[in-house]
PDB file of N, CA and C in Angstrom:
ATOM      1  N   UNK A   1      -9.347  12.155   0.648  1.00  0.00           N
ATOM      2  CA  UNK A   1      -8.046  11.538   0.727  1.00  0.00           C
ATOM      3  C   UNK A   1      -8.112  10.240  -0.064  1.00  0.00           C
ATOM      4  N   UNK A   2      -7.015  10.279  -0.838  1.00  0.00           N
ATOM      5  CA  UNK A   2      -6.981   8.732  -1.404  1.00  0.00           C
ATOM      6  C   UNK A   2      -6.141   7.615  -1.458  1.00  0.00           C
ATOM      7  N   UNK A   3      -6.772   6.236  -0.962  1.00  0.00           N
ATOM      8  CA  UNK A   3      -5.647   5.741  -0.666  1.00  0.00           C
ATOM      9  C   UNK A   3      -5.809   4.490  -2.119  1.00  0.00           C
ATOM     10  N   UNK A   4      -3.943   4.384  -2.353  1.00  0.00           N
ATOM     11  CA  UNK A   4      -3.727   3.547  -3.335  1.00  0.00           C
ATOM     12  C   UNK A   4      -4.223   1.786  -3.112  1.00  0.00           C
ATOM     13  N   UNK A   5      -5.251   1.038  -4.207  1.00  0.00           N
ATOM     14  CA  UNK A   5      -5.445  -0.277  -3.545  1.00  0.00           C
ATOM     15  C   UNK A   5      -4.928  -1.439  -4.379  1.00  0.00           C
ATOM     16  N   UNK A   6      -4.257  -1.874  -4.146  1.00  0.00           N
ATOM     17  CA  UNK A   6      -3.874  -3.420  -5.273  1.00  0.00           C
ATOM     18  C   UNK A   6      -4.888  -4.553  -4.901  1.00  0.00           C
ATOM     19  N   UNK A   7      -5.015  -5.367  -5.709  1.00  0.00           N
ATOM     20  CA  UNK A   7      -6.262  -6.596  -4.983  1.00  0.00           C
ATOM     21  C   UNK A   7      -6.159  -7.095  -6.316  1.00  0.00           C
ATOM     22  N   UNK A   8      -6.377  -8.307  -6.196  1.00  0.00           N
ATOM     23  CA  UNK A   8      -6.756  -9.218  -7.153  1.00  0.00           C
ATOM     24  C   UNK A   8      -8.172  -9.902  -7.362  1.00  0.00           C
ATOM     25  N   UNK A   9      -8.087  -9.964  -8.897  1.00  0.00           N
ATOM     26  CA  UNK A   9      -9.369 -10.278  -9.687  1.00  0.00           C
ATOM     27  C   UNK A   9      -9.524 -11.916  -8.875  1.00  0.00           C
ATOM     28  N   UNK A  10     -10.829 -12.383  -9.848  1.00  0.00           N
ATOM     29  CA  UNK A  10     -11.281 -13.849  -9.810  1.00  0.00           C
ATOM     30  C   UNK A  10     -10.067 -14.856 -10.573  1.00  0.00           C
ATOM     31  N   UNK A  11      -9.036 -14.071 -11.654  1.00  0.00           N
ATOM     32  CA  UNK A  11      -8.264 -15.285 -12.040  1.00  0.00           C
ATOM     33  C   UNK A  11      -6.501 -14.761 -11.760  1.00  0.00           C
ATOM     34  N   UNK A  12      -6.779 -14.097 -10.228  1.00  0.00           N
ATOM     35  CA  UNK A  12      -5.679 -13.987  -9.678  1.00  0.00           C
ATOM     36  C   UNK A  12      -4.854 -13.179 -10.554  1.00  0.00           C
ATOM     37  N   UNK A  13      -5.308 -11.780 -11.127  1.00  0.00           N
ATOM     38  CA  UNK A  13      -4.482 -10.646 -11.896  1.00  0.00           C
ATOM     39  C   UNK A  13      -4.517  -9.766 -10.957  1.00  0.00           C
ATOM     40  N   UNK A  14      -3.848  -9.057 -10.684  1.00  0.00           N
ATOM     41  CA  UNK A  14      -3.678  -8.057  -9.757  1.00  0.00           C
ATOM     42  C   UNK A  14      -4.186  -6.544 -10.570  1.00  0.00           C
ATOM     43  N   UNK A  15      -4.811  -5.682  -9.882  1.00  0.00           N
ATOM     44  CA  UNK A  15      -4.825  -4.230 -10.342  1.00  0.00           C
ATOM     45  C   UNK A  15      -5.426  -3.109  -9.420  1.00  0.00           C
ATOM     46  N   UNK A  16      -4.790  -1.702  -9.803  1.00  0.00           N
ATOM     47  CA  UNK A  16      -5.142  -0.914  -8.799  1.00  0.00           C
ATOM     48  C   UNK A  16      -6.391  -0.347  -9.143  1.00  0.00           C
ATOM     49  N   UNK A  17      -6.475  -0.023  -8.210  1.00  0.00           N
ATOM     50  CA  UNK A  17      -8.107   0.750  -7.621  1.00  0.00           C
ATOM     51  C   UNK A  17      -8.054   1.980  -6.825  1.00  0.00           C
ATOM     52  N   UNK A  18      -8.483   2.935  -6.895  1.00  0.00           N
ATOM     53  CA  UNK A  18      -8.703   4.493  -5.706  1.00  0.00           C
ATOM     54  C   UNK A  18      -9.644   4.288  -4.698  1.00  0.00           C
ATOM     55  N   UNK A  19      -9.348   4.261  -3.310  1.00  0.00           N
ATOM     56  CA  UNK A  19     -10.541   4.266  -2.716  1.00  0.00           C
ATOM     57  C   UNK A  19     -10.198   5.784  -1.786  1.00  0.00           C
ATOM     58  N   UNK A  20     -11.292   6.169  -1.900  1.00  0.00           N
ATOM     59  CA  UNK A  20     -11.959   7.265  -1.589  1.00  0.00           C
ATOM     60  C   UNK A  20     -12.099   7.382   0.337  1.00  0.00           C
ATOM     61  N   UNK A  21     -11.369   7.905   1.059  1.00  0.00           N
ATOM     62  CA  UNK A  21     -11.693   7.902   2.504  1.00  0.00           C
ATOM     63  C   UNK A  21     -12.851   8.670   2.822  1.00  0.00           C
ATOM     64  N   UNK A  22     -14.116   7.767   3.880  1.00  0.00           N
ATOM     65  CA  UNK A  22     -14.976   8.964   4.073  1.00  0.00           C
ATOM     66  C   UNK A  22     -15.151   9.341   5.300  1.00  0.00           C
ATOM     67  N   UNK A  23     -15.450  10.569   5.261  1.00  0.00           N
ATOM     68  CA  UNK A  23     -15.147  11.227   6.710  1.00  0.00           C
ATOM     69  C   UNK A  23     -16.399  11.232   7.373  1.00  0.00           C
ATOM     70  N   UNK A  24     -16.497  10.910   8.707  1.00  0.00           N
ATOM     71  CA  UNK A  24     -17.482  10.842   9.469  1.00  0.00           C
ATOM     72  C   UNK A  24     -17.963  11.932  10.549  1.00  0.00           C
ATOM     73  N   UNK A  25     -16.835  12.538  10.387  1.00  0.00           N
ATOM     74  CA  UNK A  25     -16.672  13.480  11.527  1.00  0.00           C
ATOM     75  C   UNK A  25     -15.952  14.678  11.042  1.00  0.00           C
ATOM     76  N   UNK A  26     -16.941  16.132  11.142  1.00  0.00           N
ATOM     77  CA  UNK A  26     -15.988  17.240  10.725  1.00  0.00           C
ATOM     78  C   UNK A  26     -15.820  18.161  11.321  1.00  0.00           C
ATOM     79  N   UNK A  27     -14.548  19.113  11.960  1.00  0.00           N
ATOM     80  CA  UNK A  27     -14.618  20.085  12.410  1.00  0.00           C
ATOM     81  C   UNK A  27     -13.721  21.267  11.762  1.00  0.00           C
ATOM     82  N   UNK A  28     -14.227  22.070  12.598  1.00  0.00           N
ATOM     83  CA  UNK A  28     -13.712  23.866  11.845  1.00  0.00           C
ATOM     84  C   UNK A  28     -12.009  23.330  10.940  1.00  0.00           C
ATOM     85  N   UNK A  29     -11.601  22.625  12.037  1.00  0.00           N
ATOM     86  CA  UNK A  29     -10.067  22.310  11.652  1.00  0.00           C
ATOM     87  C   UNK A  29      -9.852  20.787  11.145  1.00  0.00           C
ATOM     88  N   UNK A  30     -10.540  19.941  10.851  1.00  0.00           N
ATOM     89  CA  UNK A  30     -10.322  18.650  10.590  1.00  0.00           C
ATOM     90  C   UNK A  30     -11.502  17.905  10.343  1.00  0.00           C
ATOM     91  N   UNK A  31     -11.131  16.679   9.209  1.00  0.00           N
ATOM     92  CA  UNK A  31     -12.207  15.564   8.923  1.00  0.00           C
ATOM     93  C   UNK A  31     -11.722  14.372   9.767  1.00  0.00           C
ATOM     94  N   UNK A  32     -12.254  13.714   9.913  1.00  0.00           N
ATOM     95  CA  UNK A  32     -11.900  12.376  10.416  1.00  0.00           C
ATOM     96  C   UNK A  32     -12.676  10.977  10.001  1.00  0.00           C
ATOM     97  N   UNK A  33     -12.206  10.300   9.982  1.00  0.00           N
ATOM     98  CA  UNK A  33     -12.877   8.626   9.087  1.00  0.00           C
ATOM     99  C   UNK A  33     -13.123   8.103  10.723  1.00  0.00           C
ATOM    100  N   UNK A  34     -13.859   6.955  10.416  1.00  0.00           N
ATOM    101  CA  UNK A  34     -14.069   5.785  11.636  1.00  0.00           C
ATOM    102  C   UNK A  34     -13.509   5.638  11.716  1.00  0.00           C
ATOM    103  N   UNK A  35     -12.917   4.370  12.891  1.00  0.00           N
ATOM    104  CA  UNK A  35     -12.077   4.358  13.821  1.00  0.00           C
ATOM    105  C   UNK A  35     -11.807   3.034  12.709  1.00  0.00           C
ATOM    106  N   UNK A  36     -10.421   2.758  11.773  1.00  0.00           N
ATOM    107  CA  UNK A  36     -10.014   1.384  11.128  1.00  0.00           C
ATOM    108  C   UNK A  36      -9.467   0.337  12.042  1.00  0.00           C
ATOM    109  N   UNK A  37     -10.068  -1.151  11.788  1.00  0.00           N
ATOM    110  CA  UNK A  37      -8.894  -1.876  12.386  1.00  0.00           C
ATOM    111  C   UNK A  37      -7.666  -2.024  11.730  1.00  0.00           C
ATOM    112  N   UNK A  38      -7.002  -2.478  13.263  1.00  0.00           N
ATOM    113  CA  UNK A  38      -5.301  -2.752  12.931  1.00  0.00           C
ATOM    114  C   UNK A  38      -5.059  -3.767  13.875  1.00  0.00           C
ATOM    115  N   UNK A  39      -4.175  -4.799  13.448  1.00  0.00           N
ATOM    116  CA  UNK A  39      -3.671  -5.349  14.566  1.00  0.00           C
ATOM    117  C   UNK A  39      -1.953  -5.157  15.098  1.00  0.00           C
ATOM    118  N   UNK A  40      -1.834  -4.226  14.431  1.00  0.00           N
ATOM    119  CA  UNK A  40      -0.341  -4.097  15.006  1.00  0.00           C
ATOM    120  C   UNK A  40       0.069  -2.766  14.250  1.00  0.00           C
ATOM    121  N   UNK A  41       1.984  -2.608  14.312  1.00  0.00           N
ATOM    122  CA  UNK A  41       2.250  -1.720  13.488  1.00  0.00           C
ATOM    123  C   UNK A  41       3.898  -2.413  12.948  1.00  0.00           C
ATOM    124  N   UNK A  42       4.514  -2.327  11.747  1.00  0.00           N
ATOM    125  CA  UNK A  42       5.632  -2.727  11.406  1.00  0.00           C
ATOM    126  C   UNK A  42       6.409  -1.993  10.763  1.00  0.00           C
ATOM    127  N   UNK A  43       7.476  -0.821  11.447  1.00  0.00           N
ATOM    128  CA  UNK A  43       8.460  -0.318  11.166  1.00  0.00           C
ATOM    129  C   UNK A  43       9.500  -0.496  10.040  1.00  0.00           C
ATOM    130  N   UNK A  44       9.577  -0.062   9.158  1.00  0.00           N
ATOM    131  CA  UNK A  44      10.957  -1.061   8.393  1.00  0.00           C
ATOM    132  C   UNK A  44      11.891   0.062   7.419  1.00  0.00           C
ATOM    133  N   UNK A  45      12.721  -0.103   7.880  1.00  0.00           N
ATOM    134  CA  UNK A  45      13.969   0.721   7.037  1.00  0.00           C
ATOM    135  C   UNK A  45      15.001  -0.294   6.402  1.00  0.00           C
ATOM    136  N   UNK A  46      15.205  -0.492   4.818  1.00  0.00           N
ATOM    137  CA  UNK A  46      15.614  -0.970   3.675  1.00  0.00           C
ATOM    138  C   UNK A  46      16.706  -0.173   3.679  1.00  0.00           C
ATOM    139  N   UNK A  47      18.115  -0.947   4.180  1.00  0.00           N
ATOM    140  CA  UNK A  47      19.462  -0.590   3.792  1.00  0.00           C
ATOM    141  C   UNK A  47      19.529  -0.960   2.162  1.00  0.00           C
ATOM    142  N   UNK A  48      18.901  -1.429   1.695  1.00  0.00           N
ATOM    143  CA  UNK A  48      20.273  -1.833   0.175  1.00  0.00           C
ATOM    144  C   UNK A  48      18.682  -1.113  -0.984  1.00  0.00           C
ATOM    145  N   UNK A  49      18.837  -0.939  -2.132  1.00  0.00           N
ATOM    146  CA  UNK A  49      17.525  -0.637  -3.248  1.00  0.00           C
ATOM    147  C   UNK A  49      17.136  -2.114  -3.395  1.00  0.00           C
ATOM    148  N   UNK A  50      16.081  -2.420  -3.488  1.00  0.00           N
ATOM    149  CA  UNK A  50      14.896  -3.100  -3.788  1.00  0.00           C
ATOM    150  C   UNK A  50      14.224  -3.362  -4.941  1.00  0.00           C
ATOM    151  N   UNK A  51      14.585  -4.320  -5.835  1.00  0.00           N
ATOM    152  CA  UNK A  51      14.018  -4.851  -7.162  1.00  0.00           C
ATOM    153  C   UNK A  51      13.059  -6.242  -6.626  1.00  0.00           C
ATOM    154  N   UNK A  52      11.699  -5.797  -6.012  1.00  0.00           N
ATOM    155  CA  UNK A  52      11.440  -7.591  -5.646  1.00  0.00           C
ATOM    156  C   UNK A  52      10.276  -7.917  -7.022  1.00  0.00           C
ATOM    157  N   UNK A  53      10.527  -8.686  -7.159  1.00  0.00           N
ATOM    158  CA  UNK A  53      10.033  -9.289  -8.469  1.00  0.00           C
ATOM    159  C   UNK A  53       9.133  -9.728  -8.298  1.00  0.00           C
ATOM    160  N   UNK A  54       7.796 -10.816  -8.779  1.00  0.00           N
ATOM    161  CA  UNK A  54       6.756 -10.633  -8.564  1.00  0.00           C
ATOM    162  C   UNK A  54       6.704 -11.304  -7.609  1.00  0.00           C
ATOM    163  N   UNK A  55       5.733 -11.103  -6.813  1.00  0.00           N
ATOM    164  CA  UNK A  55       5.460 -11.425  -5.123  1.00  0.00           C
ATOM    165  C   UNK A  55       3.677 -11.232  -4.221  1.00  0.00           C
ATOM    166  N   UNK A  56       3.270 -11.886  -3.840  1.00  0.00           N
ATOM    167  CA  UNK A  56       2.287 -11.766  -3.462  1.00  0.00           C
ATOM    168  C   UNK A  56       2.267 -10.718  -1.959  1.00  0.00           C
ATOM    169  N   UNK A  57       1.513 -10.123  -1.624  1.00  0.00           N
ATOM    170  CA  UNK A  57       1.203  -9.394  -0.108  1.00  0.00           C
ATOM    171  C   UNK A  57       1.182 -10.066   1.061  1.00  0.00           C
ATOM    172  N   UNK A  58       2.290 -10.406   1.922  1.00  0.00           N
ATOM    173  CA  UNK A  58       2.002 -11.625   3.212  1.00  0.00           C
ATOM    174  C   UNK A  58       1.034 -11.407   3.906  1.00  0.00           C
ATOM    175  N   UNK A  59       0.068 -10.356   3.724  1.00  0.00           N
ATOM    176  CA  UNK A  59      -1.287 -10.323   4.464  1.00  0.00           C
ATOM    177  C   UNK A  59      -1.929  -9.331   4.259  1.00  0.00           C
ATOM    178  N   UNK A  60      -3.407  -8.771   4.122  1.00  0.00           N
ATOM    179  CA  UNK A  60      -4.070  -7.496   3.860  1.00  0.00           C
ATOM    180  C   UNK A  60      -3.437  -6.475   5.115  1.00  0.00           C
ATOM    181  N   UNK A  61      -2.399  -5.408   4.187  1.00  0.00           N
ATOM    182  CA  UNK A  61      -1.793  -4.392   5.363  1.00  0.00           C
ATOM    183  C   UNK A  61      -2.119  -3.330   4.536  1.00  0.00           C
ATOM    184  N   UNK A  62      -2.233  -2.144   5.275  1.00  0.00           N
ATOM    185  CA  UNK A  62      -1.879  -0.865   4.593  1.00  0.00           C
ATOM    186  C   UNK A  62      -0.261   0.024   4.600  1.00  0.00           C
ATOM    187  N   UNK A  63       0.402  -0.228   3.418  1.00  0.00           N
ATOM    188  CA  UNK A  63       1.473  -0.137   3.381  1.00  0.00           C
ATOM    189  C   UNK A  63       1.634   1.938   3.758  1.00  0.00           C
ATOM    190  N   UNK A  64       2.227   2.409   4.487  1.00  0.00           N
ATOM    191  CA  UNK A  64       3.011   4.225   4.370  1.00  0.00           C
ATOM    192  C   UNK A  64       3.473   4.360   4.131  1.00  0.00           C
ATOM    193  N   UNK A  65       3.959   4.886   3.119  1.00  0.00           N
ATOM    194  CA  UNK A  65       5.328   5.056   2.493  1.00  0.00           C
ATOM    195  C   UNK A  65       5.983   6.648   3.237  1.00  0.00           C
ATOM    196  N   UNK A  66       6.896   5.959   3.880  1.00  0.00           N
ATOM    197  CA  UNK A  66       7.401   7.904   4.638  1.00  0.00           C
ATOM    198  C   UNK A  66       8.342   8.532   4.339  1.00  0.00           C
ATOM    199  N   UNK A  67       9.389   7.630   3.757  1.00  0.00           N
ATOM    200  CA  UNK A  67      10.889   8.645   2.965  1.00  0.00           C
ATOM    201  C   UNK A  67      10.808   8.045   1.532  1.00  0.00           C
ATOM    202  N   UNK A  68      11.377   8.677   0.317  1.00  0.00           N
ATOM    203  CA  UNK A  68      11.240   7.964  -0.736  1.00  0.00           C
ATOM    204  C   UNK A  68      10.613   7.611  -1.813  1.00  0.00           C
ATOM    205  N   UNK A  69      10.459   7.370  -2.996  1.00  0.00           N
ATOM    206  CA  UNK A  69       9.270   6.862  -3.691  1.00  0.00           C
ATOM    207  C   UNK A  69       9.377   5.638  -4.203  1.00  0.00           C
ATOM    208  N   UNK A  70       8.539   5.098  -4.163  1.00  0.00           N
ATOM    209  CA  UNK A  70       8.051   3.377  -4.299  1.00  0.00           C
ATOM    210  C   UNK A  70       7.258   3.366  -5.645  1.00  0.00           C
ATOM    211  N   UNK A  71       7.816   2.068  -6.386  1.00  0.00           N
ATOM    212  CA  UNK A  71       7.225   1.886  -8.049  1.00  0.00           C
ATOM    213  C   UNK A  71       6.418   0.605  -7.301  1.00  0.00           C
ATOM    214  N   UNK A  72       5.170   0.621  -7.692  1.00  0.00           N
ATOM    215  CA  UNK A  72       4.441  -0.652  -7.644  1.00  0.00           C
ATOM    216  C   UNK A  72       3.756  -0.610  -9.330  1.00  0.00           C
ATOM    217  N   UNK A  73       4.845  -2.308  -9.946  1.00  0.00           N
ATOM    218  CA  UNK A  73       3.781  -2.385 -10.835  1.00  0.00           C
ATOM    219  C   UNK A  73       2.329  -3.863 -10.856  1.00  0.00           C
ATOM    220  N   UNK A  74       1.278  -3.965 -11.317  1.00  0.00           N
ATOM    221  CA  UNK A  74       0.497  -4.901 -11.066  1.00  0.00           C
ATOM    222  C   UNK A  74       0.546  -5.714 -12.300  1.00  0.00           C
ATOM    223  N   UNK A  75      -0.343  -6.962 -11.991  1.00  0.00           N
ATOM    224  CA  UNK A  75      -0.324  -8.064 -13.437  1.00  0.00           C
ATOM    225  C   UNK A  75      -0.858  -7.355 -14.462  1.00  0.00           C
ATOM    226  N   UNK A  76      -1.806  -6.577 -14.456  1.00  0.00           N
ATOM    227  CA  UNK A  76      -2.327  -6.239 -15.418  1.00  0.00           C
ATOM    228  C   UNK A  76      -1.575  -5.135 -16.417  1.00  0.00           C
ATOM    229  N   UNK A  77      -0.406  -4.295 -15.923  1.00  0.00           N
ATOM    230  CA  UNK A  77       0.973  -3.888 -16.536  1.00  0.00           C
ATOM    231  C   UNK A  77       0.612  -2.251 -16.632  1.00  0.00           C
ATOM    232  N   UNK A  78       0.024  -1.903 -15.383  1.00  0.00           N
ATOM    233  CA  UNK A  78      -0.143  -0.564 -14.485  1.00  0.00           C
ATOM    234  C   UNK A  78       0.992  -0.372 -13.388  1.00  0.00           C
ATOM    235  N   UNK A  79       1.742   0.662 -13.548  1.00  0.00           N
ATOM    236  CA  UNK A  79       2.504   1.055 -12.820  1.00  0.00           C
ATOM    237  C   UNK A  79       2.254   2.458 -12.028  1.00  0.00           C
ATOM    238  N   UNK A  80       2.720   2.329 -10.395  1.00  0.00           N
ATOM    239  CA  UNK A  80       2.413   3.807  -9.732  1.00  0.00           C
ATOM    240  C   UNK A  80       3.258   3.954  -8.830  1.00  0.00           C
ATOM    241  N   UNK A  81       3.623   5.411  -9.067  1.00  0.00           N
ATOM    242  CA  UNK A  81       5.075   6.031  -8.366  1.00  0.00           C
ATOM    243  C   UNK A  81       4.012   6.654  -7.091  1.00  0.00           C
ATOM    244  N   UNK A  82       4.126   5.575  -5.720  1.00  0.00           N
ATOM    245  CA  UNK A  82       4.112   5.994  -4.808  1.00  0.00           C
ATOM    246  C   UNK A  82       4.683   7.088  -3.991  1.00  0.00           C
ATOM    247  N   UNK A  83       4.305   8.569  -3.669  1.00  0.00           N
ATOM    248  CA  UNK A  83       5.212   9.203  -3.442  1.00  0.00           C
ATOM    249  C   UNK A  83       5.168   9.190  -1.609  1.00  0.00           C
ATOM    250  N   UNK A  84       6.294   9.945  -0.523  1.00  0.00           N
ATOM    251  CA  UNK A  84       6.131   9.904   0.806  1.00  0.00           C
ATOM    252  C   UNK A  84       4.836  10.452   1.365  1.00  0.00           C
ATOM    253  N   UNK A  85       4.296  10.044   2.240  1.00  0.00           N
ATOM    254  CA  UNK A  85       3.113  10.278   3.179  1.00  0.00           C
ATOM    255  C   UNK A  85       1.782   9.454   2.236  1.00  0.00           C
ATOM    256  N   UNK A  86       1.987   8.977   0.816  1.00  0.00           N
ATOM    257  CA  UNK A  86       0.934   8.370   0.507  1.00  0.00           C
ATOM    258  C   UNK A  86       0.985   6.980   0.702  1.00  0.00           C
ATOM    259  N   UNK A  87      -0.740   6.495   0.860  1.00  0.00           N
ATOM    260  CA  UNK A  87      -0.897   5.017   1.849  1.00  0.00           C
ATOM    261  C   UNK A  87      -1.489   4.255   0.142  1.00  0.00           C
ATOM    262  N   UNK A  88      -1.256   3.226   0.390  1.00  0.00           N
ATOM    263  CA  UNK A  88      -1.609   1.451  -0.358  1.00  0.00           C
ATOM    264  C   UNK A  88      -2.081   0.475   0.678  1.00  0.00           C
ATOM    265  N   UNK A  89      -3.360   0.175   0.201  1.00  0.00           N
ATOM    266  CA  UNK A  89      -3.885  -1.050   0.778  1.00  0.00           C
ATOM    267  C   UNK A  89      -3.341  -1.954   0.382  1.00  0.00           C
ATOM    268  N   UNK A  90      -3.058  -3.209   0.560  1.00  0.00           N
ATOM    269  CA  UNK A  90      -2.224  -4.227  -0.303  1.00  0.00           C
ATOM    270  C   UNK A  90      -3.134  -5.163   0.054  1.00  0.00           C
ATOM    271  N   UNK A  91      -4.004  -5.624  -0.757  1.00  0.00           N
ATOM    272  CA  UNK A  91      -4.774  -6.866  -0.639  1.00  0.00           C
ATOM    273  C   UNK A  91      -4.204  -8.560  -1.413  1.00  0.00           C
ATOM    274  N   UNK A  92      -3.485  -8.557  -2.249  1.00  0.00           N
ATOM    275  CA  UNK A  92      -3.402  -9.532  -3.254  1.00  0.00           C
ATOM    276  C   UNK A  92      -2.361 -10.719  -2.863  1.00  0.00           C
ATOM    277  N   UNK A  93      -3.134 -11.086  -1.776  1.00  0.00           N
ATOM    278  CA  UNK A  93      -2.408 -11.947  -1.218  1.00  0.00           C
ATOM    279  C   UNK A  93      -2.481 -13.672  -1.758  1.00  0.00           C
ATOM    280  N   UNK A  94      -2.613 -13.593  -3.131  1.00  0.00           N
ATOM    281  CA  UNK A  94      -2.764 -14.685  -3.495  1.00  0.00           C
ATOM    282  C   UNK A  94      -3.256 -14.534  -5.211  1.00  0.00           C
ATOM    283  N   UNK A  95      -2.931 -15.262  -6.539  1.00  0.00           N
ATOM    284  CA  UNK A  95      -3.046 -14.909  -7.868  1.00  0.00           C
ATOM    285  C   UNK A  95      -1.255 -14.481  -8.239  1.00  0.00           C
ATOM    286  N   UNK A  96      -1.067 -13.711  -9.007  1.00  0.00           N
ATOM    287  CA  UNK A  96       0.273 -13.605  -9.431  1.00  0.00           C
ATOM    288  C   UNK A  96       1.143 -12.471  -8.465  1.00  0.00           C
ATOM    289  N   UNK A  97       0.596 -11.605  -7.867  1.00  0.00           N
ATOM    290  CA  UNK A  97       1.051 -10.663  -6.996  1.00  0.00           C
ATOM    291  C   UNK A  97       1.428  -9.493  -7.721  1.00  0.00           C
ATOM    292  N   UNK A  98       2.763  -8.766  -6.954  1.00  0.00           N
ATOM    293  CA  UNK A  98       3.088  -7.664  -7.702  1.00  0.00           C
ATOM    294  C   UNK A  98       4.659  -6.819  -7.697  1.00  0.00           C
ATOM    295  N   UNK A  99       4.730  -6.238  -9.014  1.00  0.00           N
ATOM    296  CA  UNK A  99       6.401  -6.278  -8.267  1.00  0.00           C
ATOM    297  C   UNK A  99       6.579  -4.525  -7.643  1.00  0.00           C
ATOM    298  N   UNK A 100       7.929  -4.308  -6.962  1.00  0.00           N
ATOM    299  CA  UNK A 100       8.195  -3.745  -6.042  1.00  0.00           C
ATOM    300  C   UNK A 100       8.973  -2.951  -6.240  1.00  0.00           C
ATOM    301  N   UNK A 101       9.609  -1.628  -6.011  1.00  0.00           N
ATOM    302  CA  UNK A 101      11.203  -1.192  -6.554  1.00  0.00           C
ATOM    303  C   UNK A 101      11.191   0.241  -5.647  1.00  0.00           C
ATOM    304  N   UNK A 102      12.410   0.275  -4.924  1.00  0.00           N
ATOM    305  CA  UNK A 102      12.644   1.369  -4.259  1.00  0.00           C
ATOM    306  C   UNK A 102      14.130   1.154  -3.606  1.00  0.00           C
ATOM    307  N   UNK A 103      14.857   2.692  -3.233  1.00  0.00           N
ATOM    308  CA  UNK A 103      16.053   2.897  -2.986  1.00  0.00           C
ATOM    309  C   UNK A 103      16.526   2.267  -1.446  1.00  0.00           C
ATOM    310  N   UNK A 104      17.720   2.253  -1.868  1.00  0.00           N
ATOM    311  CA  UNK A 104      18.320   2.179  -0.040  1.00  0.00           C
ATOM    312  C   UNK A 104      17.738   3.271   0.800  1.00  0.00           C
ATOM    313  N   UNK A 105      17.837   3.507   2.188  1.00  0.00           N
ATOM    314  CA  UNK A 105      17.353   4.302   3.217  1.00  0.00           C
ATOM    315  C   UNK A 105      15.468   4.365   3.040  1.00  0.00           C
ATOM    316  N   UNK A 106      15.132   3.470   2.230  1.00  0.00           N
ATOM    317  CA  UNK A 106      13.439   3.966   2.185  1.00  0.00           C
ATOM    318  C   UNK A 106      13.155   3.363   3.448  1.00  0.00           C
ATOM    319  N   UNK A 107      11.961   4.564   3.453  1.00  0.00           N
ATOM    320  CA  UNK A 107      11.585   3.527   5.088  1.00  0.00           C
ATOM    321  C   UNK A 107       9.941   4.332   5.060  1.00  0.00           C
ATOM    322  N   UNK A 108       9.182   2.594   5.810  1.00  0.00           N
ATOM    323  CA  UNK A 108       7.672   2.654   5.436  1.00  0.00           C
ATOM    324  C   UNK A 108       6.995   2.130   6.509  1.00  0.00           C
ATOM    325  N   UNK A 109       5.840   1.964   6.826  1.00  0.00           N
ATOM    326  CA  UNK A 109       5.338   1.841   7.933  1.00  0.00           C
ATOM    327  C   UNK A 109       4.216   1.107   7.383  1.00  0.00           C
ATOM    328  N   UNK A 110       4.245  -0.456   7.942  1.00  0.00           N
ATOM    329  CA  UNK A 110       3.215  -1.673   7.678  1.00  0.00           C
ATOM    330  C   UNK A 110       1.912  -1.777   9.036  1.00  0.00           C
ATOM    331  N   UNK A 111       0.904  -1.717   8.650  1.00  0.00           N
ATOM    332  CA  UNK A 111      -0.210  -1.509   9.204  1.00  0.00           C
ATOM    333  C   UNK A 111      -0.977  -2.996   8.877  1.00  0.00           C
ATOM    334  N   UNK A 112      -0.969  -4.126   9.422  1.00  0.00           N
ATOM    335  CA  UNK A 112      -1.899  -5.331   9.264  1.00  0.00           C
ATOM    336  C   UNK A 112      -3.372  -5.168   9.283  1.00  0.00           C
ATOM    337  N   UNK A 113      -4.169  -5.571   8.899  1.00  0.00           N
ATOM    338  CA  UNK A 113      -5.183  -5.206   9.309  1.00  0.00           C
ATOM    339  C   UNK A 113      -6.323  -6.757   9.119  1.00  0.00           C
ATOM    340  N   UNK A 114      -5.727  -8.041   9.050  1.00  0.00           N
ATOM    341  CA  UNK A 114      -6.218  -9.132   9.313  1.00  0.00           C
ATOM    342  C   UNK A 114      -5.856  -9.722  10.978  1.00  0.00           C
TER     343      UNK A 114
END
């Protein structure tokens, strides 16, 4: 499984990365990873489309994207069409950030994990 990662360099450029989930646990019917922290969970459904311009991550979350598809582009001038059920780590909470773009009714599920 792969989840999408943004993070920023040493002179605060942002760019993505693949990280690779590894499974610890396998059965006839399923893999499973360790147990991740979280400290919460944040619901959010976007009435109007979404152009946010460049912007930093208010905290290391793992973003879900569940209806919709989401454009994330980074500083370094990589763009990725997030599609529904796929996850983004969002680390780049600081350097130039990253910009954002998606429709009215999207709706995503914020996972903190500081």
């Amino acid at each position: 499984m792969r989840i999408h990662n943004v993070y920023e360099d040493a002179n605060g450029e942002s760019h993505f990365r693949d990280i690779e989930v590894d499974w610890v646990e396998e059965t006839a019917s399923a893999k499973m990873s360790k147990r991740l922290s979280a400290t919460g969970i944040v619901m959010c459904e976007f009435s109007e489309s979404i152009y946010d311009t460049w912007h930093r991550a208010p905290r290391r979350q793992y973003a879900i994207n569940l209806t919709g598809n989401v454009e994330i582009t980074v500083s370094d001038g990589e763009t990725r069409h997030i599609a529904p059920g796929e996850i983004v780590l969002v680390e780049d909470t600081a350097g130039k950030g990253h910009i954002t773009k998606f429709v009215a009714g999207h709706r995503a599920m914020f996972v903190p994990i500081d």
